[in-house]
N, C-alpha and C. Protein backbone atom coordinates (compact mmCIF):
# COMPACT_ATOMS: atom_id res chain seq x y z
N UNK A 1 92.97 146.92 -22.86
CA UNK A 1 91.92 146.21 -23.56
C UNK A 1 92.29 146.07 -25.04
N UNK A 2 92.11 145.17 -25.38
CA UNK A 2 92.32 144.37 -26.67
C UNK A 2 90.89 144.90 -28.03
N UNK A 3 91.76 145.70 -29.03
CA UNK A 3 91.29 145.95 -29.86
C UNK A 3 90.26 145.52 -30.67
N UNK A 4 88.95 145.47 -30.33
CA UNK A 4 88.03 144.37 -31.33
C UNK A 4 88.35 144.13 -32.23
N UNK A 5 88.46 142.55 -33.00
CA UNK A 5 88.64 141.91 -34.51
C UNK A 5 87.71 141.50 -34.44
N UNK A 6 87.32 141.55 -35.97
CA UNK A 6 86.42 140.90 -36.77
C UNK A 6 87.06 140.03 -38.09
N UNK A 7 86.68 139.18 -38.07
CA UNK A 7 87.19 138.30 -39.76
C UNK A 7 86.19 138.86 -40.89
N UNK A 8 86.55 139.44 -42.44
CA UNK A 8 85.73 139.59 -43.05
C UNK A 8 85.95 139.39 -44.39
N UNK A 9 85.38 138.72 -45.44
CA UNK A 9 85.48 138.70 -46.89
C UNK A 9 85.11 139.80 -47.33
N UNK A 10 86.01 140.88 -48.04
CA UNK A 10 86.46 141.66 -48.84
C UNK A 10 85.09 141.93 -49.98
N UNK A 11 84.87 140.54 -50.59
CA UNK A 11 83.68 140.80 -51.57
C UNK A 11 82.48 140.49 -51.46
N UNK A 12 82.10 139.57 -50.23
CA UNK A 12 80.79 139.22 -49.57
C UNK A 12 81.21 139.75 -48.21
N UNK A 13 81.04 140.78 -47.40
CA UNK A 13 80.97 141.00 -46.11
C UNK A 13 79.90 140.82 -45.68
N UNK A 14 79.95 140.51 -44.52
CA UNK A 14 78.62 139.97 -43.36
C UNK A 14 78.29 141.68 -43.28
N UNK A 15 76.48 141.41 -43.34
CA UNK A 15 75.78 142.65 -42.69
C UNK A 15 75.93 143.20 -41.75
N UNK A 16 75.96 142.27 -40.59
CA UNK A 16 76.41 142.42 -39.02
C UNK A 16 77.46 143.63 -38.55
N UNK A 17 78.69 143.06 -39.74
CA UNK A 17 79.88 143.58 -39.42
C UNK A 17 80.11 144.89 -40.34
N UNK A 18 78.98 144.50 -41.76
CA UNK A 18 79.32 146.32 -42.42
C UNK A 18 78.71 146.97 -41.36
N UNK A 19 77.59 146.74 -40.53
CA UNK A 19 76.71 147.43 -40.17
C UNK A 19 77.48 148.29 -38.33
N UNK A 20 77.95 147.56 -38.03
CA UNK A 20 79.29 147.59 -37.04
C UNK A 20 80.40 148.42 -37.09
N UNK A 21 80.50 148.55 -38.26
CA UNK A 21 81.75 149.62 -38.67
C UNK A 21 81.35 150.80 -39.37
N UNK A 22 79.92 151.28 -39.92
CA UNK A 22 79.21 151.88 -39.99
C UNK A 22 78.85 152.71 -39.10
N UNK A 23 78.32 152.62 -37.69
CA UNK A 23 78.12 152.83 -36.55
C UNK A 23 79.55 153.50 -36.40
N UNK A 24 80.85 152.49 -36.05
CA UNK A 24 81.86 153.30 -35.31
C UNK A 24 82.47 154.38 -36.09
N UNK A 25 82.39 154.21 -37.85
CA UNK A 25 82.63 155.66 -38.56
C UNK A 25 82.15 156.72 -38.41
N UNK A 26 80.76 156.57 -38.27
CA UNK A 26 79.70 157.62 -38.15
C UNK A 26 79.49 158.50 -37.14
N UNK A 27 80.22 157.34 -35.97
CA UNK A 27 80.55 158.10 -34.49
C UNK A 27 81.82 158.77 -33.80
N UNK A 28 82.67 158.38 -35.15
CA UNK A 28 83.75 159.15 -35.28
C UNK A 28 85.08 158.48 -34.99
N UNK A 29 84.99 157.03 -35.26
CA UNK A 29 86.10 156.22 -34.86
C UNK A 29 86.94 155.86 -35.48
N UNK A 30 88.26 155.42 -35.91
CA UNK A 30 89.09 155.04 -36.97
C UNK A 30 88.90 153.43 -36.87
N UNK A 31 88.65 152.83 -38.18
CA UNK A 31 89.17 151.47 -38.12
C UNK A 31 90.43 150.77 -39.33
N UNK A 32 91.08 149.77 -39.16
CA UNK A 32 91.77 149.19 -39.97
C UNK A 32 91.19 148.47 -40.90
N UNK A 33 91.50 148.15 -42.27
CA UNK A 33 90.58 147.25 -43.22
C UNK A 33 90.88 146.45 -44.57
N UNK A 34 90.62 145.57 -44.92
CA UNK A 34 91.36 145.56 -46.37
C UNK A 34 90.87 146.40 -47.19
N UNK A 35 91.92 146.98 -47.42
CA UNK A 35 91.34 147.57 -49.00
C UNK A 35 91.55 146.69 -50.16
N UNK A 36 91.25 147.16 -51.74
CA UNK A 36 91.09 146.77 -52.42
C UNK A 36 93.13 146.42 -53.01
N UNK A 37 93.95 147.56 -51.93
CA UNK A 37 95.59 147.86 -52.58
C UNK A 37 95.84 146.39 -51.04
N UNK A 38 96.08 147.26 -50.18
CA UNK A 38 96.59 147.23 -48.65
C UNK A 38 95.49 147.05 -47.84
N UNK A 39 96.20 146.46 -46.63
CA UNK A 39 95.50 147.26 -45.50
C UNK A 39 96.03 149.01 -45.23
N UNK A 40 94.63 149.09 -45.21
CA UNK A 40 94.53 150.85 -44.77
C UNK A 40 93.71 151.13 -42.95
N UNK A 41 93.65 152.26 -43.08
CA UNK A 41 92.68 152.89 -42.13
C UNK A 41 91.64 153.93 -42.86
N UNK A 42 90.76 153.92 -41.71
CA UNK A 42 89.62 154.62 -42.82
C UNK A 42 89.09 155.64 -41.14
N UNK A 43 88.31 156.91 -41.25
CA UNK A 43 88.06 157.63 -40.73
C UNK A 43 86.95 158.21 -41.43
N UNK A 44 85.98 159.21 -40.86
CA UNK A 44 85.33 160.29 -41.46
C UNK A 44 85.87 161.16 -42.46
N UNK A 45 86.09 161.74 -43.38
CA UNK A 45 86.81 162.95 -44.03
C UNK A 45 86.08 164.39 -43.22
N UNK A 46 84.49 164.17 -42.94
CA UNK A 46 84.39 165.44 -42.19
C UNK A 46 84.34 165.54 -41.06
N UNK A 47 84.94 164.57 -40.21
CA UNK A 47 85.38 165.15 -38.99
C UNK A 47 86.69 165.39 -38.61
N UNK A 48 86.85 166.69 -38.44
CA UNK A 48 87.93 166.93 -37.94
C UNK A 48 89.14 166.35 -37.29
N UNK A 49 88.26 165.47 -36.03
CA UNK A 49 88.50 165.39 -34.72
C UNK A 49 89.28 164.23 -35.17
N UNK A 50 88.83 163.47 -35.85
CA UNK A 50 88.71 161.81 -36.69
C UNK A 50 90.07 161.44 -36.92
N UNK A 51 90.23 162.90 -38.42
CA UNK A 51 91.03 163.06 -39.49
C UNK A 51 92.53 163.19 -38.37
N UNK A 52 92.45 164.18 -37.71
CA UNK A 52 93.72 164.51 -36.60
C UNK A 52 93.86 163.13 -36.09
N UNK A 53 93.09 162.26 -35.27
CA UNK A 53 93.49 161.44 -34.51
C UNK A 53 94.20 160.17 -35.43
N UNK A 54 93.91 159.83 -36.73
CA UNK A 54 94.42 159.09 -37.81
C UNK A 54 95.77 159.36 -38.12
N UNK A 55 96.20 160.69 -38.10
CA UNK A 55 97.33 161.26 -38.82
C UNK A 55 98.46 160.96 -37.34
N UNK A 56 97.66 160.94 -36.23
CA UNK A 56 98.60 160.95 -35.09
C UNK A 56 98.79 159.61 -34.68
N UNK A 57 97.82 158.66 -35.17
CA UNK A 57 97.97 157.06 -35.43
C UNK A 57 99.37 156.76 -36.17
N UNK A 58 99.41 157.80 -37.38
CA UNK A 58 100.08 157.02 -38.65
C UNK A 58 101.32 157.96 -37.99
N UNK A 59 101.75 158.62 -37.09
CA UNK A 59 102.97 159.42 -36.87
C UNK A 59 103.51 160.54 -37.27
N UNK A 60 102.28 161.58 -38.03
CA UNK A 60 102.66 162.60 -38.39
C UNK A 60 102.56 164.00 -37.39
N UNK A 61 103.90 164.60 -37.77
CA UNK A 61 104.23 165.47 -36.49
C UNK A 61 103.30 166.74 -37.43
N UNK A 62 102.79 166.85 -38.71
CA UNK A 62 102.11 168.39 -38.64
C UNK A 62 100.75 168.10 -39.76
N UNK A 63 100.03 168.73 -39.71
CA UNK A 63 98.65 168.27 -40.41
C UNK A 63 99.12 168.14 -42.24
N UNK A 64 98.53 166.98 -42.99
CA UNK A 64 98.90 166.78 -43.79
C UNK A 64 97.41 166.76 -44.62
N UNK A 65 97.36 166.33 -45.91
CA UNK A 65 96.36 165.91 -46.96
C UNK A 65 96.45 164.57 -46.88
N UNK A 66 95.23 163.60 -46.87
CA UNK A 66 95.05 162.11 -47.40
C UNK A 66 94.01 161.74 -48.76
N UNK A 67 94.32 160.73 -48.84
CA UNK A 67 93.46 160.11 -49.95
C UNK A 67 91.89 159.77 -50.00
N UNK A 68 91.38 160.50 -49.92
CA UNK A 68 89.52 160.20 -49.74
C UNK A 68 89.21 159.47 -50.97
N UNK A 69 88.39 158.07 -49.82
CA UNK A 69 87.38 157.63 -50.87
C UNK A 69 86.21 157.79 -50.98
N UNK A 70 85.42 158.21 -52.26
CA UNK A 70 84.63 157.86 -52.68
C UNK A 70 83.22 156.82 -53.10
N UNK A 71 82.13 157.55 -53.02
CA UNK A 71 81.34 156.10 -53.42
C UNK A 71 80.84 156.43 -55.35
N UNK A 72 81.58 157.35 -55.70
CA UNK A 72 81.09 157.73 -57.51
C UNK A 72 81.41 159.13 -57.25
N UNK A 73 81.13 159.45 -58.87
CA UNK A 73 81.32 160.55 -59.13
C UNK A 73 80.42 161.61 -58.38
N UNK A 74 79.15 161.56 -58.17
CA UNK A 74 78.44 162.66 -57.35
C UNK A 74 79.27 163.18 -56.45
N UNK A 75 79.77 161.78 -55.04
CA UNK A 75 80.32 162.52 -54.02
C UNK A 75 81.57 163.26 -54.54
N UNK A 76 82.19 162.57 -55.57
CA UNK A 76 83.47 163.55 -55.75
C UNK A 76 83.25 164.86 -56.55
N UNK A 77 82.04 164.80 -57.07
CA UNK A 77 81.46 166.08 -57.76
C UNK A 77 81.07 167.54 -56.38
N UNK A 78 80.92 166.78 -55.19
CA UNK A 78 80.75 167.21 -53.97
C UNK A 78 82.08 168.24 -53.52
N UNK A 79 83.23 166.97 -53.83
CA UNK A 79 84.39 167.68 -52.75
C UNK A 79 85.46 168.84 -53.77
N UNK A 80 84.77 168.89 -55.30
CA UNK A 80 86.16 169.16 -56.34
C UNK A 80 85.40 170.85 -56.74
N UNK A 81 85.74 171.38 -57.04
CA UNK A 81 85.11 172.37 -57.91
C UNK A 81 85.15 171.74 -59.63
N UNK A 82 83.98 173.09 -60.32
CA UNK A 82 83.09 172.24 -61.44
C UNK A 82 84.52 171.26 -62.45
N UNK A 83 83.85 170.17 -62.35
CA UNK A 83 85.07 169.04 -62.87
C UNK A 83 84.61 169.40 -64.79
N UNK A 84 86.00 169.64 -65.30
CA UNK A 84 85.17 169.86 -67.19
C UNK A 84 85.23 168.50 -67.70
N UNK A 85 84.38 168.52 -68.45
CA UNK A 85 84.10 167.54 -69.24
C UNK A 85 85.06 166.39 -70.00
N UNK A 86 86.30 166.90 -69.81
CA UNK A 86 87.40 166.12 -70.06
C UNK A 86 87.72 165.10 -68.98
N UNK A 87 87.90 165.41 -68.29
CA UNK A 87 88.52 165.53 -66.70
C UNK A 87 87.32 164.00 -66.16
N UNK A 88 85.71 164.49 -66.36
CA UNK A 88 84.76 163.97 -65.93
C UNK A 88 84.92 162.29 -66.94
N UNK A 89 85.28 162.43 -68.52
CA UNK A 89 85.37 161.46 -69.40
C UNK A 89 86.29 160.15 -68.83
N UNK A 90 87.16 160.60 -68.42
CA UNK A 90 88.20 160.28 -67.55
C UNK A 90 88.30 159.50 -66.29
N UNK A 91 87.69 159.93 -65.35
CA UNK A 91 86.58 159.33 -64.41
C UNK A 91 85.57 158.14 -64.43
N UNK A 92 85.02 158.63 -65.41
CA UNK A 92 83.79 157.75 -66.14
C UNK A 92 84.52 156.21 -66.45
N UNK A 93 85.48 156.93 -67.27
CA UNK A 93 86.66 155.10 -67.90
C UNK A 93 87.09 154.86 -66.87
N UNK A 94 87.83 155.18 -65.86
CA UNK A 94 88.63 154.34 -64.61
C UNK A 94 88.30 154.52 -63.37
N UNK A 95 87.36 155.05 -63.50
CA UNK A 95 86.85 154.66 -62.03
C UNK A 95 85.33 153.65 -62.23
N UNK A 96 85.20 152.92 -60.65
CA UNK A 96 85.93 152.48 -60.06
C UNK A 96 87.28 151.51 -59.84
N UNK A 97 88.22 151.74 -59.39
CA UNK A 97 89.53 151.12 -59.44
C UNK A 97 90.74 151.82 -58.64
N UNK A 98 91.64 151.44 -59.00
CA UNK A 98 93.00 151.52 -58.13
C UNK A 98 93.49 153.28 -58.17
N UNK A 99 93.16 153.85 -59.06
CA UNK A 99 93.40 155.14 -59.37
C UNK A 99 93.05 155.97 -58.09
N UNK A 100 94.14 157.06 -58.29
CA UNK A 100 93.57 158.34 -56.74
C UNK A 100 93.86 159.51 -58.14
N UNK A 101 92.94 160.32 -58.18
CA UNK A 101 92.86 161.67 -58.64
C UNK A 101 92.75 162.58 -58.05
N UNK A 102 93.94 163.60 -58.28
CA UNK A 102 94.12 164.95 -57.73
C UNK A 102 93.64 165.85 -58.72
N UNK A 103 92.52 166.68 -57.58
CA UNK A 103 91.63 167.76 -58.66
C UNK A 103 91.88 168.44 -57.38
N UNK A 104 91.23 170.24 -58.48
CA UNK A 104 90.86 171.10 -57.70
C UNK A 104 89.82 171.31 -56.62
N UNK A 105 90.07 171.11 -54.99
CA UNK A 105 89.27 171.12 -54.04
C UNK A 105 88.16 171.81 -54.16
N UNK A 106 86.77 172.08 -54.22
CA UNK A 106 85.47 172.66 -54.01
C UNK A 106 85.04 173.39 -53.01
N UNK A 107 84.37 173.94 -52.72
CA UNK A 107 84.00 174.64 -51.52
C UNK A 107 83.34 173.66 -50.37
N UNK A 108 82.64 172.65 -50.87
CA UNK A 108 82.40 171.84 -49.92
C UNK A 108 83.08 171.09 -49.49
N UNK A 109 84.31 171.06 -49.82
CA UNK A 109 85.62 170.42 -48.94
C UNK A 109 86.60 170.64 -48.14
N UNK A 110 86.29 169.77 -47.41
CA UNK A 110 86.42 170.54 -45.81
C UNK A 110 88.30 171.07 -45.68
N UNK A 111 88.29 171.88 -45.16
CA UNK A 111 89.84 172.78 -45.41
C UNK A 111 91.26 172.03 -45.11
N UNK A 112 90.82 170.62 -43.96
CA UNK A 112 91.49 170.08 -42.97
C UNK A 112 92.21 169.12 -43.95
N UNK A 113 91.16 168.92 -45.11
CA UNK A 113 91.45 167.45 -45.92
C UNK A 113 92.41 167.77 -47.43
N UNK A 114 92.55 169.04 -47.33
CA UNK A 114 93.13 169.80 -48.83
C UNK A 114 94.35 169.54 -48.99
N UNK A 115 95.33 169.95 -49.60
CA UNK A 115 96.33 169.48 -50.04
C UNK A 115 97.19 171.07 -50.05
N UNK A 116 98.32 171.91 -49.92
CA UNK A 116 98.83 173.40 -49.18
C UNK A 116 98.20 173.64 -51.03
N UNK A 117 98.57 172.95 -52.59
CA UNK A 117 97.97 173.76 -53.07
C UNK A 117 96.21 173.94 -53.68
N UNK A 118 95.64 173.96 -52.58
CA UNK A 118 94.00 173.64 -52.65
C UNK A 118 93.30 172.85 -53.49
N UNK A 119 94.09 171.21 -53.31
CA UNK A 119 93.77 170.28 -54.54
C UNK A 119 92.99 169.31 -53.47
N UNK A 120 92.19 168.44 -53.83
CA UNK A 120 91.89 167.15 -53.25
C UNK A 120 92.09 166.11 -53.96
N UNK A 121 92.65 164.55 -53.02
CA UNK A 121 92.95 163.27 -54.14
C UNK A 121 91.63 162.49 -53.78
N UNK A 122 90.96 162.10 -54.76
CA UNK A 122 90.07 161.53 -54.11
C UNK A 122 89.97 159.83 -55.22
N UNK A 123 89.16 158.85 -54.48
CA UNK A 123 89.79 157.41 -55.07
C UNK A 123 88.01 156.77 -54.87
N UNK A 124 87.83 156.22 -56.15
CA UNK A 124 86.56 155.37 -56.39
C UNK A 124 86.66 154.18 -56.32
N UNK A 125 86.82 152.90 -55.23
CA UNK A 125 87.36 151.98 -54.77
C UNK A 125 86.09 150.89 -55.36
N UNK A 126 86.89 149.85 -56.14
CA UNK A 126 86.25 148.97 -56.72
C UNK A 126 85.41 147.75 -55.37
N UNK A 127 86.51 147.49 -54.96
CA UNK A 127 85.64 146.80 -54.09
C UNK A 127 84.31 146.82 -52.87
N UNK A 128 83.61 145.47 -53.21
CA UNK A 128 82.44 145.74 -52.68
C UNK A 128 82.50 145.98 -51.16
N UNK A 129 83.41 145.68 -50.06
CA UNK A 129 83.40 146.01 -48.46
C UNK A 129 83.38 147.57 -48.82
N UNK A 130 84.36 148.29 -49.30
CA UNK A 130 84.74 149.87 -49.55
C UNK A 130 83.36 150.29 -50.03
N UNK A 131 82.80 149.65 -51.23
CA UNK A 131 81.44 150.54 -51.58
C UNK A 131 80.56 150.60 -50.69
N UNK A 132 80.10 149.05 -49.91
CA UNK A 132 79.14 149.23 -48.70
C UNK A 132 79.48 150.41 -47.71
N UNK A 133 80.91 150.33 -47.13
CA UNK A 133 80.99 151.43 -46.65
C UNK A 133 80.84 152.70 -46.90
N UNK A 134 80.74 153.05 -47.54
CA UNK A 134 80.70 154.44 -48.30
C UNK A 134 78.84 154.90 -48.62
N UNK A 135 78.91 153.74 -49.37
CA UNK A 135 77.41 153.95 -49.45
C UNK A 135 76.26 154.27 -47.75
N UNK A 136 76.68 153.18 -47.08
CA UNK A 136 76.37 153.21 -45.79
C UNK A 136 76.29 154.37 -45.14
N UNK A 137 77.62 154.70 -44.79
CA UNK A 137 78.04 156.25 -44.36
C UNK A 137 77.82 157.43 -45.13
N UNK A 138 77.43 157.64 -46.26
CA UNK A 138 76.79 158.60 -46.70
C UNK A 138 78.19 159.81 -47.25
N UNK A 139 79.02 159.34 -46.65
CA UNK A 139 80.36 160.81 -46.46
C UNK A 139 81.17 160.11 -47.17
N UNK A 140 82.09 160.87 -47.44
CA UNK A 140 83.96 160.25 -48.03
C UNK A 140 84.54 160.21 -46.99
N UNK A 141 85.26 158.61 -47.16
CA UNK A 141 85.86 158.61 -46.23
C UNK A 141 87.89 158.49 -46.53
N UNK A 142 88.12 158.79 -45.23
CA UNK A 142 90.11 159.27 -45.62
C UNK A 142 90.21 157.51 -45.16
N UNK A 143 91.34 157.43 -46.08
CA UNK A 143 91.63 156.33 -46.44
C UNK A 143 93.35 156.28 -46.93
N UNK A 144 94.19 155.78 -45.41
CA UNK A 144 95.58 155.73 -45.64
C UNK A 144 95.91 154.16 -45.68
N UNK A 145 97.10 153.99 -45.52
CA UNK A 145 97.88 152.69 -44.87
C UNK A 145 97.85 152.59 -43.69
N UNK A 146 97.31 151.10 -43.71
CA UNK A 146 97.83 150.90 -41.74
C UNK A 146 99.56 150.20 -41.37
N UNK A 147 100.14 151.85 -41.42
CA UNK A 147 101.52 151.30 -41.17
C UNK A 147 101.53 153.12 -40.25
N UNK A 148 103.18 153.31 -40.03
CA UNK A 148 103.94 154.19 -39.25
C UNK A 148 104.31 155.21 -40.73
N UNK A 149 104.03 156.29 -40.21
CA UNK A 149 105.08 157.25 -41.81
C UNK A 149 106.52 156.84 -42.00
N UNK A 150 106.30 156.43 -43.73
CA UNK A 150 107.83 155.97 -43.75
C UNK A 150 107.91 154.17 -43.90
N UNK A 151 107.24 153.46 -42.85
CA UNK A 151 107.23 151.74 -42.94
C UNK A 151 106.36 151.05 -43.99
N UNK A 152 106.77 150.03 -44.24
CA UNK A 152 106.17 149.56 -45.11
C UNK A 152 104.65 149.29 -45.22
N UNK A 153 103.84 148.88 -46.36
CA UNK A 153 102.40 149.02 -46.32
C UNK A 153 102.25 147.33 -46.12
N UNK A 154 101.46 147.08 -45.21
CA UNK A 154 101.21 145.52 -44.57
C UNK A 154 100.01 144.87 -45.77
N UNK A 155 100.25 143.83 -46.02
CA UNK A 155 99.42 142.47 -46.85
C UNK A 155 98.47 141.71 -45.48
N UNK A 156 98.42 141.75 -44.40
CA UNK A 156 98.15 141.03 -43.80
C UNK A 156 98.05 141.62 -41.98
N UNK A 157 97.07 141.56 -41.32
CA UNK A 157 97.17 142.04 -40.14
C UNK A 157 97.95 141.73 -38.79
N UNK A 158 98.46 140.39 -39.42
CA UNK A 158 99.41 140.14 -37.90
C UNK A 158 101.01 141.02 -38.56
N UNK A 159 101.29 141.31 -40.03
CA UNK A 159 102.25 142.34 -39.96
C UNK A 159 101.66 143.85 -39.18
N UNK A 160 100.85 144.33 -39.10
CA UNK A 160 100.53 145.73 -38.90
C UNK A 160 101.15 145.94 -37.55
N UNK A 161 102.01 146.63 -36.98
CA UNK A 161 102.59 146.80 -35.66
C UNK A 161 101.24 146.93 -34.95
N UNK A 162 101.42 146.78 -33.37
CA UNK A 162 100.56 146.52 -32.71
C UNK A 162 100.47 148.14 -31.95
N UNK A 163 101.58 149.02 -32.45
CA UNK A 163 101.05 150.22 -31.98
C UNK A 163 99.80 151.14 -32.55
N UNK A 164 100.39 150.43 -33.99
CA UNK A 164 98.68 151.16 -35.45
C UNK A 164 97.63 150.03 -34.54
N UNK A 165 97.77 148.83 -34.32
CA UNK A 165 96.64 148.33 -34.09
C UNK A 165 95.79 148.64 -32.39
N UNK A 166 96.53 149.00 -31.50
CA UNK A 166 96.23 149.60 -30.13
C UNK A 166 95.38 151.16 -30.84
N UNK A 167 95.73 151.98 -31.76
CA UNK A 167 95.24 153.16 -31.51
C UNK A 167 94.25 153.34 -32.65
N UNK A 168 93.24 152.27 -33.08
CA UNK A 168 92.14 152.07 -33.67
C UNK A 168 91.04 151.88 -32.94
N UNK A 169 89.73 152.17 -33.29
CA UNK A 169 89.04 151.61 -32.35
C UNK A 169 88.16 150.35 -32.89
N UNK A 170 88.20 149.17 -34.36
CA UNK A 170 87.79 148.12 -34.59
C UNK A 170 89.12 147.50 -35.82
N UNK A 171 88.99 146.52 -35.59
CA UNK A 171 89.97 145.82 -36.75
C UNK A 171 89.59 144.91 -37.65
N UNK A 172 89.38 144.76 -39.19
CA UNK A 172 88.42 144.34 -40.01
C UNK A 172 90.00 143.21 -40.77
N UNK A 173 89.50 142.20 -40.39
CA UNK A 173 90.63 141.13 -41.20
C UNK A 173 90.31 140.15 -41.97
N UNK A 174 90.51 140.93 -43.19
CA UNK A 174 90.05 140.03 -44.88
C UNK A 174 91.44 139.05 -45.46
N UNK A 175 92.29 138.51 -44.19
CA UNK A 175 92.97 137.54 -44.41
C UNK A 175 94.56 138.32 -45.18
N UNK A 176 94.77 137.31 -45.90
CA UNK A 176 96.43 137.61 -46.44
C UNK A 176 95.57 138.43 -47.99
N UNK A 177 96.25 139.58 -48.05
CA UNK A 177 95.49 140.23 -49.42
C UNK A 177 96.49 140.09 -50.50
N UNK A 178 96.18 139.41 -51.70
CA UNK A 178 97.23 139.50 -52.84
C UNK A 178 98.48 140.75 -53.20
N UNK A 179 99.11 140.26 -53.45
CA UNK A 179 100.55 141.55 -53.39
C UNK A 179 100.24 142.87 -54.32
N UNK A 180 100.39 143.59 -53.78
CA UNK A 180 99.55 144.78 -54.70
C UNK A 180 100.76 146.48 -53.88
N UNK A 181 100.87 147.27 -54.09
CA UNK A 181 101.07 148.28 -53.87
C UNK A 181 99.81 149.55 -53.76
N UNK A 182 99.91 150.62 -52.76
CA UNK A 182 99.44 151.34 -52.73
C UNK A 182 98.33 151.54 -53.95
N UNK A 183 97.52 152.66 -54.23
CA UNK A 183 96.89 153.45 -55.20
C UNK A 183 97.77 154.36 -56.39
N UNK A 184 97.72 154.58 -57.35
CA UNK A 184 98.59 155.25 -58.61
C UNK A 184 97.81 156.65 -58.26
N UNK A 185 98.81 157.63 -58.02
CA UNK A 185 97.97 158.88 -58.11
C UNK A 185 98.01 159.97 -59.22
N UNK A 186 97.05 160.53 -59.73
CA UNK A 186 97.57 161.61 -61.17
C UNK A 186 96.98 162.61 -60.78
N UNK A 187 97.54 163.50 -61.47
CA UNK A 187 96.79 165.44 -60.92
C UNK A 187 96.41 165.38 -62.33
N UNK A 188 94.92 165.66 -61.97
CA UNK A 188 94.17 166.07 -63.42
C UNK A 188 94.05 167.78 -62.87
N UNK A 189 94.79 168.49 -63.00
CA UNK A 189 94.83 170.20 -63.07
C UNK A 189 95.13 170.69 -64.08
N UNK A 190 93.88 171.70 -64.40
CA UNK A 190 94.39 172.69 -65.22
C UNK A 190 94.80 173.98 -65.13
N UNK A 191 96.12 174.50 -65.42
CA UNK A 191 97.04 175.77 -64.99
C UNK A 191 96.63 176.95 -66.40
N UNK A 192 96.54 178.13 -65.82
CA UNK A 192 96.22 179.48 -66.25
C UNK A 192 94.81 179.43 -66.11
C-alpha cells in the first residue's frame, strides 16, 4: 500500500491537512515534510516508540540524539535546565529561524532524546506549517532529514528514496523547496 500524499503550501497550509498530521503525530506516527531548510521527518520527541522507529527509517544501527523542534522559548525552557540570561538574550534575537541550539538537557527531557554529553539541540522553526504543528501537538517534535545516514538532504519529494518514503506513515509535499542546507547548529554551554 502506497504511502498517503498530500500537496501542501508551506506558509498557508490547509486546516484539513494540519489537522491530519496532527492526529497521526499525536498517535505516534512519523511523517515527511517541508521544512523551512529540507525536507525532513518529524515524530513525537516523547515517544519513545516514535523516536526509535525514525532513527531505523533514517538507518541508524545504535540510538542517537536529534534535533527537536520547538514552538518558543517556554517549550524549550521545558526540555533545557535553568537557561541564564545570556543564553535566553540570544534566543530572544534568533529565534525563530534556521538556528539549532545545543543547551544543557533538563529534567523534563526525555533521556532517549539527549545527546551521550546530557545536552539537547533544540530549533524554533520560522515557518508557519512547523509552528501550526507544534502549536497543535502541544510537544516538541524530532525533526531530521528525509534521506538514509550519510545521503544527501532532498529539495523535493520525488528525490527522497522510496525506501524513507515506504517507512512513513503520511507524506506532506510543499513542492520543489528553494536551495538551502540543513539547520546551523551552536552549543551555547557553559563549562566549570
Amino acid at each position: 500500500m502506497r504511502t498517503p500524499e498530500f500537496s501542501i503550501d508551506i506558509s498557508n497550509p490547509e486546516e484539513e491537512i494540519v489537522e491530519k498530521t496532527v492526529t497521526l503525530l499525536l498517535s505516534g506516527g512519523v511523517v515527511i515534510y517541508p521544512s523551512d531548510t529540507v525536507y525532513g521527518m518529524l515524530c513525537r520527541a516523547d515517544d519513545r516508540v516514535s523516536v526509535e522507529r525514525l532513527a531505523k527509517i533514517k538507518g541508524y544501527a545504535k540510538p542517537r540524539s536529534f534535533i527537536l523542534i520547538v514552538s518558543g522559548l517556554e517549550m524549550a525552557g521545558k526540555l533545557t535546565s535553568s537557561i541564564d540570561p545570556e543564553v535566553m538574550e540570544i534566543l530572544k534575537i534568533r529565534w525563530p529561524g534556521k538556528l539549532t541550539f545545543v543547551l544543557r538537557a533538563g529534567d523534563e527531557c526525555p533521556k532517549w532524546i539527549r545527546g551521550e554529553d546530557n545536552t539537547v539541540a533544540l530549533r524554533h522553526p520560522a515557518d508557519s506549517l512547523s509552528g501550526q504543528l507544534l502549536n497543535r501537538c502541544g510537544v516538541p517534535l524530532v525533526s531530521t532529514s528525509a534521506n538514509r545516514s550519510g545521503d544527501d538532504v532532498q529539495l523535493s519529494i520525488e528525490a527522497i528514496p522510496e525506501s524513507i518514503i515506504a517507512g512513513v506513515d503520511m507524506v506532506l509535499d510543499g513542492g520543489y523547496l528553494p536551495p538551502s542546507s540543513p539547520s546551523t547548529i551552536i552549543k551555547l554551554l557553559r563549562h566549570g
